[in-house]
C-alpha atoms as a PDB file:
ATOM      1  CA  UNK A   1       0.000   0.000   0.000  1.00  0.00           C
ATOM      2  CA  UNK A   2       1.388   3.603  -0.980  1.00  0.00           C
ATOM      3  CA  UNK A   3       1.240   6.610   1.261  1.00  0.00           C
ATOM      4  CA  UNK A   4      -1.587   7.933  -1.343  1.00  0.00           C
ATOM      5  CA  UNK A   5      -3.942   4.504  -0.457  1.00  0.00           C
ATOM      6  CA  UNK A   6      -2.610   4.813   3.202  1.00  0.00           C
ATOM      7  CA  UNK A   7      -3.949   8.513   3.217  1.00  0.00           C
ATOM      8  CA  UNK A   8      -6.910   7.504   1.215  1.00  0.00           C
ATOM      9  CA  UNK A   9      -7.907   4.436   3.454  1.00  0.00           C
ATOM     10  CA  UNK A  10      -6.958   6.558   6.882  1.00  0.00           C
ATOM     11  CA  UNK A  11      -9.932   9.055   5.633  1.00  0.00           C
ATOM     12  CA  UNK A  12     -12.315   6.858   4.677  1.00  0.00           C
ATOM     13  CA  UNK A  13     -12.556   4.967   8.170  1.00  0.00           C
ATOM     14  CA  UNK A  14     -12.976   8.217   9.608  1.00  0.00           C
ATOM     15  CA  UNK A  15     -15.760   9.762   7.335  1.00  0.00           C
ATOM     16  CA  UNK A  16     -17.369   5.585   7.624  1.00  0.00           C
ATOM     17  CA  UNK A  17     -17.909   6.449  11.236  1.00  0.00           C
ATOM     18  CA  UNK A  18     -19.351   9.649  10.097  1.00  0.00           C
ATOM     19  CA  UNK A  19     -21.755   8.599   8.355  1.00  0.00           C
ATOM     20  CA  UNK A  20     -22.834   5.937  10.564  1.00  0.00           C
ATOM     21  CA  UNK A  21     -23.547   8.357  13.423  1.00  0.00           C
ATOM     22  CA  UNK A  22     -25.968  10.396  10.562  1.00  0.00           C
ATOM     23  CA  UNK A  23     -27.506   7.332   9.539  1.00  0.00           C
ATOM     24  CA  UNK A  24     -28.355   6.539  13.277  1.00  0.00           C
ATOM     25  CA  UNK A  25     -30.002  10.104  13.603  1.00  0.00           C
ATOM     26  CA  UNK A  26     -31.680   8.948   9.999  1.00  0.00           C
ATOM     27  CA  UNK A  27     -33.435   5.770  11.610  1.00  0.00           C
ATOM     28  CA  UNK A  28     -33.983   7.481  14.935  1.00  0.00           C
ATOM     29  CA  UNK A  29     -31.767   5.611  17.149  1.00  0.00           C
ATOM     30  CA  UNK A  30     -30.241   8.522  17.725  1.00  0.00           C
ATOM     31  CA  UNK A  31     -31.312  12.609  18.166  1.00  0.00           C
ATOM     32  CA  UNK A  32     -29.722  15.693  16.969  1.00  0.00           C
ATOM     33  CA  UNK A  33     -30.691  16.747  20.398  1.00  0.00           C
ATOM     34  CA  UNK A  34     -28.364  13.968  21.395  1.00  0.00           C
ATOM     35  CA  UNK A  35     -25.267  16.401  20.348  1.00  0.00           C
ATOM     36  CA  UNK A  36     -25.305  18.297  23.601  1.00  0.00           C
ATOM     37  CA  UNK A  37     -24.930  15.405  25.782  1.00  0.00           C
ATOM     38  CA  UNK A  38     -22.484  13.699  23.174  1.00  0.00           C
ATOM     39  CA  UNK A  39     -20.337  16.856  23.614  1.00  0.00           C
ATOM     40  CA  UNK A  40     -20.629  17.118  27.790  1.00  0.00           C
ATOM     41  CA  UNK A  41     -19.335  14.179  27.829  1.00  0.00           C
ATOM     42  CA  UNK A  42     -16.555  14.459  25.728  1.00  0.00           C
ATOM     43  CA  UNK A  43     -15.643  17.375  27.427  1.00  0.00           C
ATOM     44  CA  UNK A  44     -16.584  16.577  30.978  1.00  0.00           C
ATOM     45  CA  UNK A  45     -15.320  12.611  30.778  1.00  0.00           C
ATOM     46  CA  UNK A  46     -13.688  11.418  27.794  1.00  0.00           C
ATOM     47  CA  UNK A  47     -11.298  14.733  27.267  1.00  0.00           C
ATOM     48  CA  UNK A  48     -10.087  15.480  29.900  1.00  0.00           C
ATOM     49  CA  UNK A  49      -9.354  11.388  30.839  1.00  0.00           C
ATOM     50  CA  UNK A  50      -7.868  11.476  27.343  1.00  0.00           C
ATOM     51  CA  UNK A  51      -5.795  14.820  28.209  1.00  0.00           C
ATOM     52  CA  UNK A  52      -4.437  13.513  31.619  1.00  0.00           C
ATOM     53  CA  UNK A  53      -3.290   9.826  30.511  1.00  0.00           C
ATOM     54  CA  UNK A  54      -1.488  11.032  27.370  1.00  0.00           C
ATOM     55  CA  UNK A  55       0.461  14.539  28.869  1.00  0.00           C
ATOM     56  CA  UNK A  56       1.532  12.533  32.063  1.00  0.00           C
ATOM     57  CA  UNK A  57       3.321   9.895  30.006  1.00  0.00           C
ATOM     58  CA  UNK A  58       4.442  12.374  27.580  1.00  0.00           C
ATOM     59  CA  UNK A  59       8.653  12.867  27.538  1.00  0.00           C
ATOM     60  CA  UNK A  60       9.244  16.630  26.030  1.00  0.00           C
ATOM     61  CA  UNK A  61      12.268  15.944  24.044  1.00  0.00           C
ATOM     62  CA  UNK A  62      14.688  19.146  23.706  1.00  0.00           C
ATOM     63  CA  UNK A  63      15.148  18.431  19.961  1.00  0.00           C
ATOM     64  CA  UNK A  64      10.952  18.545  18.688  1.00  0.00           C
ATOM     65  CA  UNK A  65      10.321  21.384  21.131  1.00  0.00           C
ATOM     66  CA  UNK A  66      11.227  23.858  18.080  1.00  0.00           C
ATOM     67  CA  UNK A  67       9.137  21.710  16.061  1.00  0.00           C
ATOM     68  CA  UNK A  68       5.958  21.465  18.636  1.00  0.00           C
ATOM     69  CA  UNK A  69       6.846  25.632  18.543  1.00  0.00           C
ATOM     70  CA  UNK A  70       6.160  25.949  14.647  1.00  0.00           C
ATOM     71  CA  UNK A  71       3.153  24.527  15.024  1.00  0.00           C
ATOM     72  CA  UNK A  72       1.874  26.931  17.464  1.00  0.00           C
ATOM     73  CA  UNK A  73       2.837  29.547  15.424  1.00  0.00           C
ATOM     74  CA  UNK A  74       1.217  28.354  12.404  1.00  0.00           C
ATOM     75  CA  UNK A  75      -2.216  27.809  14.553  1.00  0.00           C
ATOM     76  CA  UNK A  76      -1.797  31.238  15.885  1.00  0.00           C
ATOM     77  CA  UNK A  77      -1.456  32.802  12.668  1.00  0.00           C
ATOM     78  CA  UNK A  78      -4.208  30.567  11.529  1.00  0.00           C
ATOM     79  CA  UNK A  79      -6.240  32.153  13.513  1.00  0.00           C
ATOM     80  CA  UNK A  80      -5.511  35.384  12.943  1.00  0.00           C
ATOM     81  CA  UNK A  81      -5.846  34.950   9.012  1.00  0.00           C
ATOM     82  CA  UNK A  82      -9.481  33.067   9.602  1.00  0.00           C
ATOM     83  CA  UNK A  83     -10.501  36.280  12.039  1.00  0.00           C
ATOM     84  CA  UNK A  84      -9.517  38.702   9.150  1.00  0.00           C
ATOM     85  CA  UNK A  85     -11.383  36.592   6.493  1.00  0.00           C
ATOM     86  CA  UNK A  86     -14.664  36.555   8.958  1.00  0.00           C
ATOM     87  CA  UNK A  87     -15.101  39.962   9.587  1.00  0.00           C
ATOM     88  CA  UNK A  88     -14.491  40.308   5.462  1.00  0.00           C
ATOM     89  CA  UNK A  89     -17.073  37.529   4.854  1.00  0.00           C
ATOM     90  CA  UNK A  90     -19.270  39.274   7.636  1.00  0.00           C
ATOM     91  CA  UNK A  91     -19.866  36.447   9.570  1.00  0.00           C
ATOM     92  CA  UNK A  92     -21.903  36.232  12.964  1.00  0.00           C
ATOM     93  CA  UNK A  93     -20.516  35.683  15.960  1.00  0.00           C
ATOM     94  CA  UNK A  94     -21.289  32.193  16.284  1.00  0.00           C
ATOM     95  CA  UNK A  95     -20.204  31.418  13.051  1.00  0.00           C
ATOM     96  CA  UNK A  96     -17.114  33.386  13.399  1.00  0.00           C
ATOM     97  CA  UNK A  97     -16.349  30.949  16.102  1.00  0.00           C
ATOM     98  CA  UNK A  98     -16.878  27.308  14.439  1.00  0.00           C
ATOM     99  CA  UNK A  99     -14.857  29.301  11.545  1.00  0.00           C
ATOM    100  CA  UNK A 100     -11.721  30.220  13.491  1.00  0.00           C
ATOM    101  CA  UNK A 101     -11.743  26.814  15.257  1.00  0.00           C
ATOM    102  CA  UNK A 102     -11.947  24.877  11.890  1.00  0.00           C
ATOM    103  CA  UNK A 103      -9.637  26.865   9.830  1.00  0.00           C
ATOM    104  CA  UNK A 104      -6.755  26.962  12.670  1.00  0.00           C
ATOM    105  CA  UNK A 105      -6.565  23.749  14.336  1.00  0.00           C
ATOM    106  CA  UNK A 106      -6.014  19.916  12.733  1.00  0.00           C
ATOM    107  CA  UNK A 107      -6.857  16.321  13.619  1.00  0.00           C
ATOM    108  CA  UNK A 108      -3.402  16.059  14.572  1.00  0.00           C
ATOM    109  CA  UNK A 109      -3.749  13.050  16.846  1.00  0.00           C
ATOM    110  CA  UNK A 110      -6.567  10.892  15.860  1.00  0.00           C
ATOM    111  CA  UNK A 111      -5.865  10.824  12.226  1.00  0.00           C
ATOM    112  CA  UNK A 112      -2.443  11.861  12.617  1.00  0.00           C
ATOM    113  CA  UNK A 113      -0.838   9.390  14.690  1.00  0.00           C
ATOM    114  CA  UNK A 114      -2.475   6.633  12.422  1.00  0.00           C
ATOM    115  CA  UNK A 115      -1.460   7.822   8.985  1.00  0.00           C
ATOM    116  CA  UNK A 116       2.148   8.307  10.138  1.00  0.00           C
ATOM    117  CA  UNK A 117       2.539   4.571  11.911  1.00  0.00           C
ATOM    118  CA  UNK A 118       1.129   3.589   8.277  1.00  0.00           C
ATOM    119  CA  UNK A 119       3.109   5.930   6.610  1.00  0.00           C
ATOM    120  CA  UNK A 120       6.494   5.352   8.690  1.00  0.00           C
ATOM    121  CA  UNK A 121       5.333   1.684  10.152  1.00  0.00           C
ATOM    122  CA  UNK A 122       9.385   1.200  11.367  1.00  0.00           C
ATOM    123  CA  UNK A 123       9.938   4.298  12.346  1.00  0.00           C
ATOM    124  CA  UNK A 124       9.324   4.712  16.114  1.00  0.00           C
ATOM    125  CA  UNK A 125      10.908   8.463  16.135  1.00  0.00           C
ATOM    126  CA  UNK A 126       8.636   9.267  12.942  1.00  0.00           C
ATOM    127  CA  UNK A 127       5.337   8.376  16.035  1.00  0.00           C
ATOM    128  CA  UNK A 128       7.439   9.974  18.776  1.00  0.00           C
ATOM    129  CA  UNK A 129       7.777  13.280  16.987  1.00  0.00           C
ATOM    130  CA  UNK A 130       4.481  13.328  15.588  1.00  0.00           C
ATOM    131  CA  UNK A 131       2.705  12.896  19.310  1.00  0.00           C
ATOM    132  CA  UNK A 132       5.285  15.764  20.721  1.00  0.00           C
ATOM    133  CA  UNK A 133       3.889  18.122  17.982  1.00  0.00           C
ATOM    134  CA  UNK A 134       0.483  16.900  18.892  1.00  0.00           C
ATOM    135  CA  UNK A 135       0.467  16.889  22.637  1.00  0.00           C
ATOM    136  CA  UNK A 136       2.859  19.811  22.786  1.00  0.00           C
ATOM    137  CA  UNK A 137       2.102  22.196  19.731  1.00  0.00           C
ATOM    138  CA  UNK A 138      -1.172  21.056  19.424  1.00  0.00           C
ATOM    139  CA  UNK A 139      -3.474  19.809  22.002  1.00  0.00           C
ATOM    140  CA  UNK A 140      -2.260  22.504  24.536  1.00  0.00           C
ATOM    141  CA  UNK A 141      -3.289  25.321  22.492  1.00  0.00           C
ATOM    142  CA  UNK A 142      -6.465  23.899  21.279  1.00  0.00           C
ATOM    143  CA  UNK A 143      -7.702  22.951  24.405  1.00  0.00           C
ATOM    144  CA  UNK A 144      -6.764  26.367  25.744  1.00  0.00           C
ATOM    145  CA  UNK A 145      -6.924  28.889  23.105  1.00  0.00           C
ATOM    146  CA  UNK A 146      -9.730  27.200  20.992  1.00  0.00           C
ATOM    147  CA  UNK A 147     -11.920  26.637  23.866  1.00  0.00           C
ATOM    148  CA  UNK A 148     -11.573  30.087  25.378  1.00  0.00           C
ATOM    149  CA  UNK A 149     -12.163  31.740  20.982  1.00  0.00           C
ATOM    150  CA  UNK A 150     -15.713  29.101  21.160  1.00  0.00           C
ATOM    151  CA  UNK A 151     -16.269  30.338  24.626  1.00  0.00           C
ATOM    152  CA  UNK A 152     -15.914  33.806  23.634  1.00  0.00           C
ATOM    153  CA  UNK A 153     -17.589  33.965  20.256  1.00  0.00           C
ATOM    154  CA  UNK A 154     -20.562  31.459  21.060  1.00  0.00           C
ATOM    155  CA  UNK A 155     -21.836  34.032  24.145  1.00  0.00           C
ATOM    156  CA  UNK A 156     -23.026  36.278  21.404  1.00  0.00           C
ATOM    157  CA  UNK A 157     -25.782  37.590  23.809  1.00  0.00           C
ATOM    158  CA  UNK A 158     -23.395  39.235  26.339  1.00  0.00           C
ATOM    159  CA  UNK A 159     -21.902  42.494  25.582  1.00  0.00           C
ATOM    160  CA  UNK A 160     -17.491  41.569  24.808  1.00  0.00           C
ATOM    161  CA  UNK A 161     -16.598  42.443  28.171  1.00  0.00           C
ATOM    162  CA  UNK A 162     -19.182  39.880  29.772  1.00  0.00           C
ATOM    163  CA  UNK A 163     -17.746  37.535  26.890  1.00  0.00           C
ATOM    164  CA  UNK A 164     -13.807  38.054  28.280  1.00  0.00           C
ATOM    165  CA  UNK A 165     -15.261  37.146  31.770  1.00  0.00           C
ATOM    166  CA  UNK A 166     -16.955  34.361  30.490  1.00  0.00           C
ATOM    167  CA  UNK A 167     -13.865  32.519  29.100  1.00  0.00           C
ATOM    168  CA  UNK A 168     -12.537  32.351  32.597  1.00  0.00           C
ATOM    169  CA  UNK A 169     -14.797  29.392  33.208  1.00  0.00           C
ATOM    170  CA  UNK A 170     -12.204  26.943  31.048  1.00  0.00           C
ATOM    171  CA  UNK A 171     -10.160  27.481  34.436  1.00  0.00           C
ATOM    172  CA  UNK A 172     -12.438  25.808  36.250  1.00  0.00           C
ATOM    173  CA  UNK A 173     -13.270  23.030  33.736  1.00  0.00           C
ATOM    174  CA  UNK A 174     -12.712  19.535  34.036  1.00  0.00           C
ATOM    175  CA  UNK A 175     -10.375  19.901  30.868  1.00  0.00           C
ATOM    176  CA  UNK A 176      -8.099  22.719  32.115  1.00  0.00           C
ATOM    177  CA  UNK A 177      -7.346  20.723  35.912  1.00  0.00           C
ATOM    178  CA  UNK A 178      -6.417  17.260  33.154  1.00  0.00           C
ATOM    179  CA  UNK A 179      -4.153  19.817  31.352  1.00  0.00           C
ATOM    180  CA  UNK A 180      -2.905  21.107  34.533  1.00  0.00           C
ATOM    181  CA  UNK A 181      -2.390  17.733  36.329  1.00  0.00           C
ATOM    182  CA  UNK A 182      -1.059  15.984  33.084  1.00  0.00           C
ATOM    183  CA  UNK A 183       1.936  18.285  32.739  1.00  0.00           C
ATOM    184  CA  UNK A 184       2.918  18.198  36.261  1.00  0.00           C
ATOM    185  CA  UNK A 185       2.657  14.596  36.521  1.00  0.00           C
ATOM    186  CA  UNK A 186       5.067  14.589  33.531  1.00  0.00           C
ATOM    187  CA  UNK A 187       7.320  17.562  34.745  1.00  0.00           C
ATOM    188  CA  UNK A 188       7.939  15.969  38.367  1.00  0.00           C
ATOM    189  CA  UNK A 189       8.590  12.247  36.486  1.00  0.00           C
ATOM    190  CA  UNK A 190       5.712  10.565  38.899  1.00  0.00           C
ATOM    191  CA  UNK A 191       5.468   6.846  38.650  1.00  0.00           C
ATOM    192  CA  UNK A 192       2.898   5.644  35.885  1.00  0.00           C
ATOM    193  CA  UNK A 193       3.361   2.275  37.006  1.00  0.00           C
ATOM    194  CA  UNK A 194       2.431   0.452  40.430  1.00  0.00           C
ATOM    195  CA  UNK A 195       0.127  -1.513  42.667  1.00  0.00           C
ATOM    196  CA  UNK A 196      -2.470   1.488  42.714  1.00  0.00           C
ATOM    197  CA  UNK A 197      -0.789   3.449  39.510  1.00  0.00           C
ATOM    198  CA  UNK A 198      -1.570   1.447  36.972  1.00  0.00           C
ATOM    199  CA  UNK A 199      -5.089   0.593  37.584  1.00  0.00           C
ATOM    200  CA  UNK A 200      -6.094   4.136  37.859  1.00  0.00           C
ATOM    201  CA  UNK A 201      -4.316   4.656  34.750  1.00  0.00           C
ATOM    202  CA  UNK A 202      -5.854   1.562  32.639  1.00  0.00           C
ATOM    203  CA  UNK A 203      -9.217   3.190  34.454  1.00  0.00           C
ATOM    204  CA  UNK A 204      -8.175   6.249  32.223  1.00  0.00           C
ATOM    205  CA  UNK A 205      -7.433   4.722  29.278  1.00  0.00           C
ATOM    206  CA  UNK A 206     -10.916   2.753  29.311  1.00  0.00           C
ATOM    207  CA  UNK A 207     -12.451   6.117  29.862  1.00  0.00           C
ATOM    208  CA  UNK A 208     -10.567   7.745  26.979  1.00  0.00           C
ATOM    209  CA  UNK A 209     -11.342   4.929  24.711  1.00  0.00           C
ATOM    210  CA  UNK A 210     -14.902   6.181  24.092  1.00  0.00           C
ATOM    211  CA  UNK A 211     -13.382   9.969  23.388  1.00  0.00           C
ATOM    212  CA  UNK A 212     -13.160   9.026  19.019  1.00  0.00           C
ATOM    213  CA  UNK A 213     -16.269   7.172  19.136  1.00  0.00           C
ATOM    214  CA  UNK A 214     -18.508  10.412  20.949  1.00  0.00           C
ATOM    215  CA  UNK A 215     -17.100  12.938  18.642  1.00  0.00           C
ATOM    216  CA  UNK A 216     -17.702  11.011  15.651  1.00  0.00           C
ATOM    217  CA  UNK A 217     -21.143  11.289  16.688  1.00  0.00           C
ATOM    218  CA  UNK A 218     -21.347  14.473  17.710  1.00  0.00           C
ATOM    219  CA  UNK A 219     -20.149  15.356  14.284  1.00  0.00           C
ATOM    220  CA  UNK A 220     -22.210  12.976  12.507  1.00  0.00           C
ATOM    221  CA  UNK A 221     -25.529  14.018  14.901  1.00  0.00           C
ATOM    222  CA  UNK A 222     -25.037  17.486  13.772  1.00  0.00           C
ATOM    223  CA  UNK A 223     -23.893  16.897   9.894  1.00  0.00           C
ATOM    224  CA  UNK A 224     -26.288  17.826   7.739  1.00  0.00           C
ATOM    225  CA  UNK A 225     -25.688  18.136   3.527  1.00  0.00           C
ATOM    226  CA  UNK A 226     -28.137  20.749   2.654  1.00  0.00           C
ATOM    227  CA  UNK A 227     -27.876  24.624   2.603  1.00  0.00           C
ATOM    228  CA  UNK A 228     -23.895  23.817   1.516  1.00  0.00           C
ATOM    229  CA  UNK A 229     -24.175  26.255  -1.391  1.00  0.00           C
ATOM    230  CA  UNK A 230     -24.495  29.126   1.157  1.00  0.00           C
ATOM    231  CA  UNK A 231     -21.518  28.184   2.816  1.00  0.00           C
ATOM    232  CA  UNK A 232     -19.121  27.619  -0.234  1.00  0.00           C
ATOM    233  CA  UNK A 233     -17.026  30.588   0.524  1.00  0.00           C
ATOM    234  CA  UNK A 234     -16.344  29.652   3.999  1.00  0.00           C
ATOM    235  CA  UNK A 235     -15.627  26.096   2.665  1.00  0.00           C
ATOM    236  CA  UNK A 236     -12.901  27.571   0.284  1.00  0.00           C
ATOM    237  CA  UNK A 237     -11.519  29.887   2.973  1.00  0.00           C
ATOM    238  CA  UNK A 238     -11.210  26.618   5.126  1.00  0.00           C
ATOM    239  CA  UNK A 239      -9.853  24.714   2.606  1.00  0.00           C
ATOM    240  CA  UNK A 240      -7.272  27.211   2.047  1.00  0.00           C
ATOM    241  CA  UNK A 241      -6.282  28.296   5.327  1.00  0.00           C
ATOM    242  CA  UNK A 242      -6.010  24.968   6.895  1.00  0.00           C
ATOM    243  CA  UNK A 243      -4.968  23.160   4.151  1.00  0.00           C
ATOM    244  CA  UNK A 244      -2.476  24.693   1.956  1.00  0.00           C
ATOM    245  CA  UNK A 245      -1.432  27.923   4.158  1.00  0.00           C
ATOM    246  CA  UNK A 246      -1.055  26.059   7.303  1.00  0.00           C
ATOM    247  CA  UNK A 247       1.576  23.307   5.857  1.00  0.00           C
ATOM    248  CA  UNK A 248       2.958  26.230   3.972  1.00  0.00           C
ATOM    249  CA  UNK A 249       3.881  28.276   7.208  1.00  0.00           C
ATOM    250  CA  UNK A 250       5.149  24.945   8.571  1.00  0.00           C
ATOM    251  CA  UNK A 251       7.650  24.160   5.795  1.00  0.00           C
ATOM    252  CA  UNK A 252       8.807  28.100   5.465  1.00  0.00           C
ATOM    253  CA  UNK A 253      10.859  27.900   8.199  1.00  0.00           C
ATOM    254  CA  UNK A 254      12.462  25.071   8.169  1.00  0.00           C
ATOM    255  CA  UNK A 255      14.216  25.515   5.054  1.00  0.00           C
ATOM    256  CA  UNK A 256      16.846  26.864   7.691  1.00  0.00           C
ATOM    257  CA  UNK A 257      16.730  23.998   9.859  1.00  0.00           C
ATOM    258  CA  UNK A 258      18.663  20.666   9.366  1.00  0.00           C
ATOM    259  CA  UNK A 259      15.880  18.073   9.763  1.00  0.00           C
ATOM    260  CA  UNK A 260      15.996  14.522   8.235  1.00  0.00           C
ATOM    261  CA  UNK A 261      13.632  13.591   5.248  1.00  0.00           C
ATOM    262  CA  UNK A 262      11.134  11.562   7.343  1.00  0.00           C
ATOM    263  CA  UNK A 263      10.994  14.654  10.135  1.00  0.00           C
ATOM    264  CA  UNK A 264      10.056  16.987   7.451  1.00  0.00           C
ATOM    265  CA  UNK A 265       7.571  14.632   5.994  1.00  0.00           C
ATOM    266  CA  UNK A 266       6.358  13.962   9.362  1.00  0.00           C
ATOM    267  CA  UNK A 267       5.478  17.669  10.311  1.00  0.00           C
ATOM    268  CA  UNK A 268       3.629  18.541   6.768  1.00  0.00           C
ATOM    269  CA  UNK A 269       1.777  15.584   7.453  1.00  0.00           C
ATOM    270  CA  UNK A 270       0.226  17.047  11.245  1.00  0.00           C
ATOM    271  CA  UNK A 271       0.042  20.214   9.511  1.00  0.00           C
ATOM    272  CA  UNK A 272      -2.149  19.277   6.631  1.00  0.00           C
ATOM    273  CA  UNK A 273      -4.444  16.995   8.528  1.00  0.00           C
ATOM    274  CA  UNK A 274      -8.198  17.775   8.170  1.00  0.00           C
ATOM    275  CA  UNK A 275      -9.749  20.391  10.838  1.00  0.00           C
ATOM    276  CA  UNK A 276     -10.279  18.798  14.142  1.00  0.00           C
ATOM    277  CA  UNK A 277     -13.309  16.847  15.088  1.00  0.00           C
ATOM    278  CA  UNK A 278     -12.856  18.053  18.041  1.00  0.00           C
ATOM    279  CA  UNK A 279     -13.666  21.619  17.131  1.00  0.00           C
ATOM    280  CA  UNK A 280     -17.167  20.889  16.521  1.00  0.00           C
ATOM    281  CA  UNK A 281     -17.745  19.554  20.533  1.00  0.00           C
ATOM    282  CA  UNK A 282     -16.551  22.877  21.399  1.00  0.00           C
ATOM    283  CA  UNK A 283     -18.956  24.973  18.883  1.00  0.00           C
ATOM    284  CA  UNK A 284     -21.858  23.091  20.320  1.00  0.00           C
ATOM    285  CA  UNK A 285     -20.792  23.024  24.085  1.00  0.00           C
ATOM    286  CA  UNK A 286     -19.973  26.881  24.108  1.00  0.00           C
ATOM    287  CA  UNK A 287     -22.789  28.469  21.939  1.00  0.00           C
ATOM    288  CA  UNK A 288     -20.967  28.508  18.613  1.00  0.00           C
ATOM    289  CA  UNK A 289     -22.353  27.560  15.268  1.00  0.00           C
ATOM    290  CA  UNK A 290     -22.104  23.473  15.348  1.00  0.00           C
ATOM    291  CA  UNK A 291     -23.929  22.661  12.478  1.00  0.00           C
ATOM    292  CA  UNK A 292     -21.653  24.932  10.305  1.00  0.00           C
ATOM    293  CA  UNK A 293     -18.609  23.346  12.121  1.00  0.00           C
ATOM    294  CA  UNK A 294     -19.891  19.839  11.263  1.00  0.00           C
ATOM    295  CA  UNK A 295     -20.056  21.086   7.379  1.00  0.00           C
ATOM    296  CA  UNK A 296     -16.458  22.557   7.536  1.00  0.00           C
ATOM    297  CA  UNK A 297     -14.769  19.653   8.946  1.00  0.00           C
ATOM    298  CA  UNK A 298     -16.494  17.335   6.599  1.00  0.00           C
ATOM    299  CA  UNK A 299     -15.487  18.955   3.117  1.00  0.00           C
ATOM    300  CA  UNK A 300     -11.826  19.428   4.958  1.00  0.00           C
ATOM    301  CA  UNK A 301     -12.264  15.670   5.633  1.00  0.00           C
ATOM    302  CA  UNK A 302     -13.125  15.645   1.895  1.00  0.00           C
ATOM    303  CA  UNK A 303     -10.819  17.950   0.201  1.00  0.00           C
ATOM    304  CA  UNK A 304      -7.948  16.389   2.383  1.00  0.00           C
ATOM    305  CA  UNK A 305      -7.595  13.245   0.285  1.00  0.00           C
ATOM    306  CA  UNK A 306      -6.384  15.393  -2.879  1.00  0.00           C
ATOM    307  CA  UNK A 307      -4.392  17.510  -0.829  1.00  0.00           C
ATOM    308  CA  UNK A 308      -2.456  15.769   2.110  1.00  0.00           C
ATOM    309  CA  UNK A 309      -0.666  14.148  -1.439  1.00  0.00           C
ATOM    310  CA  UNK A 310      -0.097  17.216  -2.970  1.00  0.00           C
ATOM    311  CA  UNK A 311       1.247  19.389  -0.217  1.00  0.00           C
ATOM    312  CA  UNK A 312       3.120  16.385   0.615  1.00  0.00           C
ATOM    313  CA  UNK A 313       4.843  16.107  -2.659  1.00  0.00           C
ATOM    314  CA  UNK A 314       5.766  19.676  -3.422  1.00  0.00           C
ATOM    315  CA  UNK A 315       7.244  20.282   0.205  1.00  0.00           C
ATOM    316  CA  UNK A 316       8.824  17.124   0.807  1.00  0.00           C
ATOM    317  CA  UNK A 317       9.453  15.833  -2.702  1.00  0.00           C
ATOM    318  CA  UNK A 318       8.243  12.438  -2.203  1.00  0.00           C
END
């Protein structure tokens, strides 16, 4: 199997469980009011289980800190770009939000990881630096930044101050103390193994299990295929920003670094990943535009066959 069928065959499972969460809500087994729940749970449970069991095993090598940093740029400017290009497009608030959230930040980990142990099956560095960029230039900054931007933009009913003070709930979330606990564990080099260590820990990873499962739902419970025409421009600007200018800020800099073949191939990859399921459990946790979310990620999901390949093989050359 070639990377192209490798990338081709990692999509299609995902967009197969997809669908099967929209044809539950088709037969009734399952509720679009169902999303809500779907996405407390993810971010009351799952997450934050999810969060705390990967960070505390987590080993911050020196050498893919620079690495984990590019990323964070590249979301960061993301974001910027996706702000810029919603106030142009005159988006509402809550659509602003599932816009920004989409456009900046990738499936980094769930599609991610299982591309590259196709792409680089040998290669246990080639998985090691991709979950540092994750866990490190990734997760932190989604789980702080992005929920804090759906936070902010999906309170569209409270004047912006009330919306600033409204973002400081995250610090008392169930996600932020994981975060918070994860890192430490990690930083102080606590046991993860032990008589009472390593139940709590397989207790976590049972938990966490169930994380991939709920948002495919969520996204699936909210997906719906009409109305798309309206949104084509915010498709495009999606498609664009996340895409092809994302893995494009990535590679920039590195024509000044001295990385290996199969580093640089494994950081264009995490950079052109689809948008984040993820994204859409915020939007319809925090007030933000779900549905719309649930549209973006799918034609990223989409688009993402063609262009994982091509950004790929101008970048990298393979």
């Amino acid at each position: 199997m070639n990377i192209y069928e490798k990338v081709l065959f990692s999509i299609a499972m995902l967009m197969s469980v997809i669908l099967i969460a929209v044809l539950l809500r088709k037969v009734g087994i399952i509720k679009e009011e169902d999303g809500k729940l779907f996405a407390n749970l993810v971010t009351h449970v799952t997450l934050p289980a999810l969060v705390f069991s990967s960070l505390s095993h987590a080993t911050i090598y020196a050498e893919y800190a620079l690495m984990a940093l590019l990323m964070v740029v590249a979301e960061l400017i993301s974001l910027v770009i996706a702000w810029t290009v919603g106030k142009k497009l005159q988006l509402r608030s809550t659509q602003m939000g599932a816009f920004m959230l989409t456009s900046a930040f990738g499936s980094s980990s769930f599609l991610g990881y299982a591309l590259i142990s196709e792409v680089f099956p040998k290669n246990i560095n080639a998985l090691t630096e991709a979950v540092i960029v994750s866990e490190v230039g990734v997760a932190p900054l989604v789980f702080t930044v992005g929920t804090m931007v759906a936070i902010y933009y999906g309170k569209a009913d409270l004047a912006p101050k009330g919306r600033l003070l409204a973002i400081t709930a995250f610090f008392k979330s169930p996600l932020f103390f994981s975060l918070i606990a994860g890192v430490l564990w990690s930083m102080l080099q606590l046991p993860i193994e032990g008589t009472l260590i390593t139940p709590m820990f397989q207790l976590f990873e049972v938990i966490s299990s169930a994380n991939t499962f709920l948002i495919a739902l969520t996204v699936g419970v909210l997906l719906h295929f009409s109305s798309l025409r309206s949104i084509a421009w915010m498709i495009l600007f999606v498609i664009l920003i996340k895409l092809i200018l994302k893995p494009l800020m990535i590679w920039l800099p590195t024509l000044s670094m001295h990385l290996q073949d199969w580093q640089l191939q494994v950081l264009i990859l995490e950079a052109a990943m689809p948008s984040a399921l993820i994204t859409v459990v915020f939007a319809k946790t925090y007030g933000c535009d779900a549905k719309l979310a649930s549209k973006l990620i799918f034609a990223t999901l989409i688009a993402s066959s063609v262009t994982i390949i091509l950004m790929l093989g101008l970048l990298t050359g393979s």
